[in-house]
N, C-alpha and C. Protein backbone atom coordinates (compact mmCIF):
# COMPACT_ATOMS: atom_id res chain seq x y z
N UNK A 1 -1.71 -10.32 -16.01
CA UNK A 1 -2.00 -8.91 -16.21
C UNK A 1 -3.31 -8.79 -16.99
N UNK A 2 -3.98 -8.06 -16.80
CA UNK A 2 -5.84 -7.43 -16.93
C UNK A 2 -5.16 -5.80 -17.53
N UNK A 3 -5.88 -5.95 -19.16
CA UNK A 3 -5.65 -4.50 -19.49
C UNK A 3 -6.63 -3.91 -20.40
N UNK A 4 -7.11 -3.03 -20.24
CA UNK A 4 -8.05 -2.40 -20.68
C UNK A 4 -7.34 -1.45 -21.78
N UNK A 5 -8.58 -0.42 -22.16
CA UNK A 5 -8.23 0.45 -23.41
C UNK A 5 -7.36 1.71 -22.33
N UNK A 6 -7.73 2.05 -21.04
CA UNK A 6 -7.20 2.64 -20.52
C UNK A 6 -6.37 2.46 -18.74
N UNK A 7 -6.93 1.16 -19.21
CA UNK A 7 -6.72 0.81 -17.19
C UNK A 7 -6.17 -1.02 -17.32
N UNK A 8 -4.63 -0.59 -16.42
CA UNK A 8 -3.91 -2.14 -16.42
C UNK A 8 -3.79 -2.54 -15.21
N UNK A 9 -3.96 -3.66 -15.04
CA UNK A 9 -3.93 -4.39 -13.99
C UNK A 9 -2.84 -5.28 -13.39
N UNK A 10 -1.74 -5.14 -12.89
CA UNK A 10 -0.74 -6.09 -13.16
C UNK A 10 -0.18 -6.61 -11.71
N UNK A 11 0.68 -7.70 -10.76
CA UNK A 11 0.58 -7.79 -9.92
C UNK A 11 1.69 -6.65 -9.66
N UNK A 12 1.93 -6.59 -8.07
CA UNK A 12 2.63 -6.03 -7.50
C UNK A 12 3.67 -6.00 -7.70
N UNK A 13 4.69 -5.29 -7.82
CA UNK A 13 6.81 -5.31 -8.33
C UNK A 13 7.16 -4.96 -7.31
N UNK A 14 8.39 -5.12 -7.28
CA UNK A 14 8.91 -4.93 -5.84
C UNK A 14 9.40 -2.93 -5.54
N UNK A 15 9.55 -2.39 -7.05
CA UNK A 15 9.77 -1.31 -7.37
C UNK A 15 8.22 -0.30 -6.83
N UNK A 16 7.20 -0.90 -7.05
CA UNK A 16 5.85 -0.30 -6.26
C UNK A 16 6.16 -0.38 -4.87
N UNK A 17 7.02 -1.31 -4.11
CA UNK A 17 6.81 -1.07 -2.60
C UNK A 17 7.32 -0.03 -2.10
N UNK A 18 8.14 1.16 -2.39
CA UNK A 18 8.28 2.22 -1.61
C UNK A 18 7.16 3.37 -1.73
N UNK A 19 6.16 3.28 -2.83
CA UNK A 19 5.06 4.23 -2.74
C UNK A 19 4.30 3.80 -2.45
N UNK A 20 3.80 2.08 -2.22
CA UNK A 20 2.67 2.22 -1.49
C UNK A 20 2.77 2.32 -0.07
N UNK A 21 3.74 2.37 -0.14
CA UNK A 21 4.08 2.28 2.12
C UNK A 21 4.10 3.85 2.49
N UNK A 22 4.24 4.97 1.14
CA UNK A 22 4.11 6.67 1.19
C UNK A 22 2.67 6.48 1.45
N UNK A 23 2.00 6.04 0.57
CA UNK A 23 0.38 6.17 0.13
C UNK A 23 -0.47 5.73 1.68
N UNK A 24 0.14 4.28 1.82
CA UNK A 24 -0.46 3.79 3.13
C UNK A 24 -0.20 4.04 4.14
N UNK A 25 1.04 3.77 4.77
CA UNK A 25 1.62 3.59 6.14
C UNK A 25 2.81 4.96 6.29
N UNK A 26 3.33 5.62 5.52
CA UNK A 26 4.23 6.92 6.33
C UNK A 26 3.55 7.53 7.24
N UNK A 27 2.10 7.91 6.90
CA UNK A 27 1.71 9.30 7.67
C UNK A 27 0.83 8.69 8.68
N UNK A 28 0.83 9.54 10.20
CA UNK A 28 -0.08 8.59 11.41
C UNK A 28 -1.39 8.91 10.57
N UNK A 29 -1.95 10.34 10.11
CA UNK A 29 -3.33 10.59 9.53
C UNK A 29 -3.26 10.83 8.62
N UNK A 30 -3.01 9.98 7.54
CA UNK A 30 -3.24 10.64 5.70
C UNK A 30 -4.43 11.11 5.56
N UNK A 31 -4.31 11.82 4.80
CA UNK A 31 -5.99 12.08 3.86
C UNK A 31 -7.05 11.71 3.92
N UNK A 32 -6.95 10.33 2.92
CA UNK A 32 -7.58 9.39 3.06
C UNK A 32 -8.23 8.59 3.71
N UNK A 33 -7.63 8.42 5.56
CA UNK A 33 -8.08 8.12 6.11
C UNK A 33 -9.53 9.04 6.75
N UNK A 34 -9.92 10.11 6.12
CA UNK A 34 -10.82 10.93 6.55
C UNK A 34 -12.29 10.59 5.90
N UNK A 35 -12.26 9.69 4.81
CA UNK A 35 -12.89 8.84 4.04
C UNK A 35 -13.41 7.76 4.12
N UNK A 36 -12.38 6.76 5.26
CA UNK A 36 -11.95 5.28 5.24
C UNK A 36 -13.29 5.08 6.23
N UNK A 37 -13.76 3.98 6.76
CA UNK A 37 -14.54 3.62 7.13
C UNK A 37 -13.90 3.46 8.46
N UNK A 38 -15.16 4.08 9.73
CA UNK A 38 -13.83 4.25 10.63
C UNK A 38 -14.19 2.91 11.55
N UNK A 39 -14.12 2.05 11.54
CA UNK A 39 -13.91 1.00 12.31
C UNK A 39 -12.89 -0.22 12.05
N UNK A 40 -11.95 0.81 11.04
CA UNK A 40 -10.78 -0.04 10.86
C UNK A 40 -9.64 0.71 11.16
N UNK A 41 -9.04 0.50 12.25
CA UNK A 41 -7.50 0.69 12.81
C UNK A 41 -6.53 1.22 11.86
N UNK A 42 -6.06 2.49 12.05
CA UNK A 42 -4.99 2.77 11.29
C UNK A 42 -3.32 2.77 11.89
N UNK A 43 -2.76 2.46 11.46
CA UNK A 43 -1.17 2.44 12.01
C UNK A 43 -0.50 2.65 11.23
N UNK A 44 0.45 3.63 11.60
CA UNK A 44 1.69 4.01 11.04
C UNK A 44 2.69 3.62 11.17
N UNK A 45 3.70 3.05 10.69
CA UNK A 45 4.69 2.06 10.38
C UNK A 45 5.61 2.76 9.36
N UNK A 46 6.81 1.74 10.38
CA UNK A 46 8.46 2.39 9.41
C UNK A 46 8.74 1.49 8.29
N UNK A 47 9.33 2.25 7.19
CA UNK A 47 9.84 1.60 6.46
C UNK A 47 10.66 0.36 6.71
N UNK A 48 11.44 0.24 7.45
CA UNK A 48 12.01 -0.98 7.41
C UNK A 48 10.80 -2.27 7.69
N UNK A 49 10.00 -2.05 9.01
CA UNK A 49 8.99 -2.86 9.14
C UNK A 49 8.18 -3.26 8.31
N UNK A 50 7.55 -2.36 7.02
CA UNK A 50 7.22 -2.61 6.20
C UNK A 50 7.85 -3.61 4.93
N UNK A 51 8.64 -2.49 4.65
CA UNK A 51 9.93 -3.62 3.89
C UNK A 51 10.08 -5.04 4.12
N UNK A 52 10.29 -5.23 5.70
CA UNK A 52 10.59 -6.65 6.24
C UNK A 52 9.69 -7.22 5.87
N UNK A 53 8.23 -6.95 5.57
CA UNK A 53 7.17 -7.86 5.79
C UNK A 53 7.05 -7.88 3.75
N UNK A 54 7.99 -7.43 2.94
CA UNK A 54 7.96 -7.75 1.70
C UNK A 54 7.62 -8.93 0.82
N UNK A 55 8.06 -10.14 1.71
CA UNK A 55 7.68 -11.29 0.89
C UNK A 55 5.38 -11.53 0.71
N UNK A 56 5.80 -11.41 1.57
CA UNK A 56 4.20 -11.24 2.21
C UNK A 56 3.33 -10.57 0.93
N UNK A 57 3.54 -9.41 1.00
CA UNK A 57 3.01 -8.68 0.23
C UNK A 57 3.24 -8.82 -1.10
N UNK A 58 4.60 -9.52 -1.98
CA UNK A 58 4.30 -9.90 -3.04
C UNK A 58 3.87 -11.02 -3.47
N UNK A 59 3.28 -11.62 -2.24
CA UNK A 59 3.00 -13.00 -2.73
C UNK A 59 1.20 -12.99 -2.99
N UNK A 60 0.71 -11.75 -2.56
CA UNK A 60 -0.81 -11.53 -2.82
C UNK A 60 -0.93 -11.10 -4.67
């Protein structure tokens, strides 16, 4: 963990994986993607698929 006077850095919990899959993958067009650089593919994906691919993602 990386922590500043106002900003922490810590790895991923398994308790963060249901909001970042809100943030990233619920919606076909979030927000954000209106921003994103568009020559990268967006896909929308179910929770379980996501979920499944859990080990994955906490191992970054």
């Amino acid at each position: 963990m990386i922590q500043d006077h106002e900003l922490q850095f810590r790895p991923i919990a398994e308790g963060d994986l249901p909001r970042l899959w809100e943030l990233v993958y619920k919606e076909e067009a979030p927000e954000w993607k209106k921003w994103d650089a568009p020559y990268f593919e967006h896909k929308c994906i179910s929770w379980e698929e996501y979920y499944g691919s859990e080990p994955k993602l906490l191992a970054v």
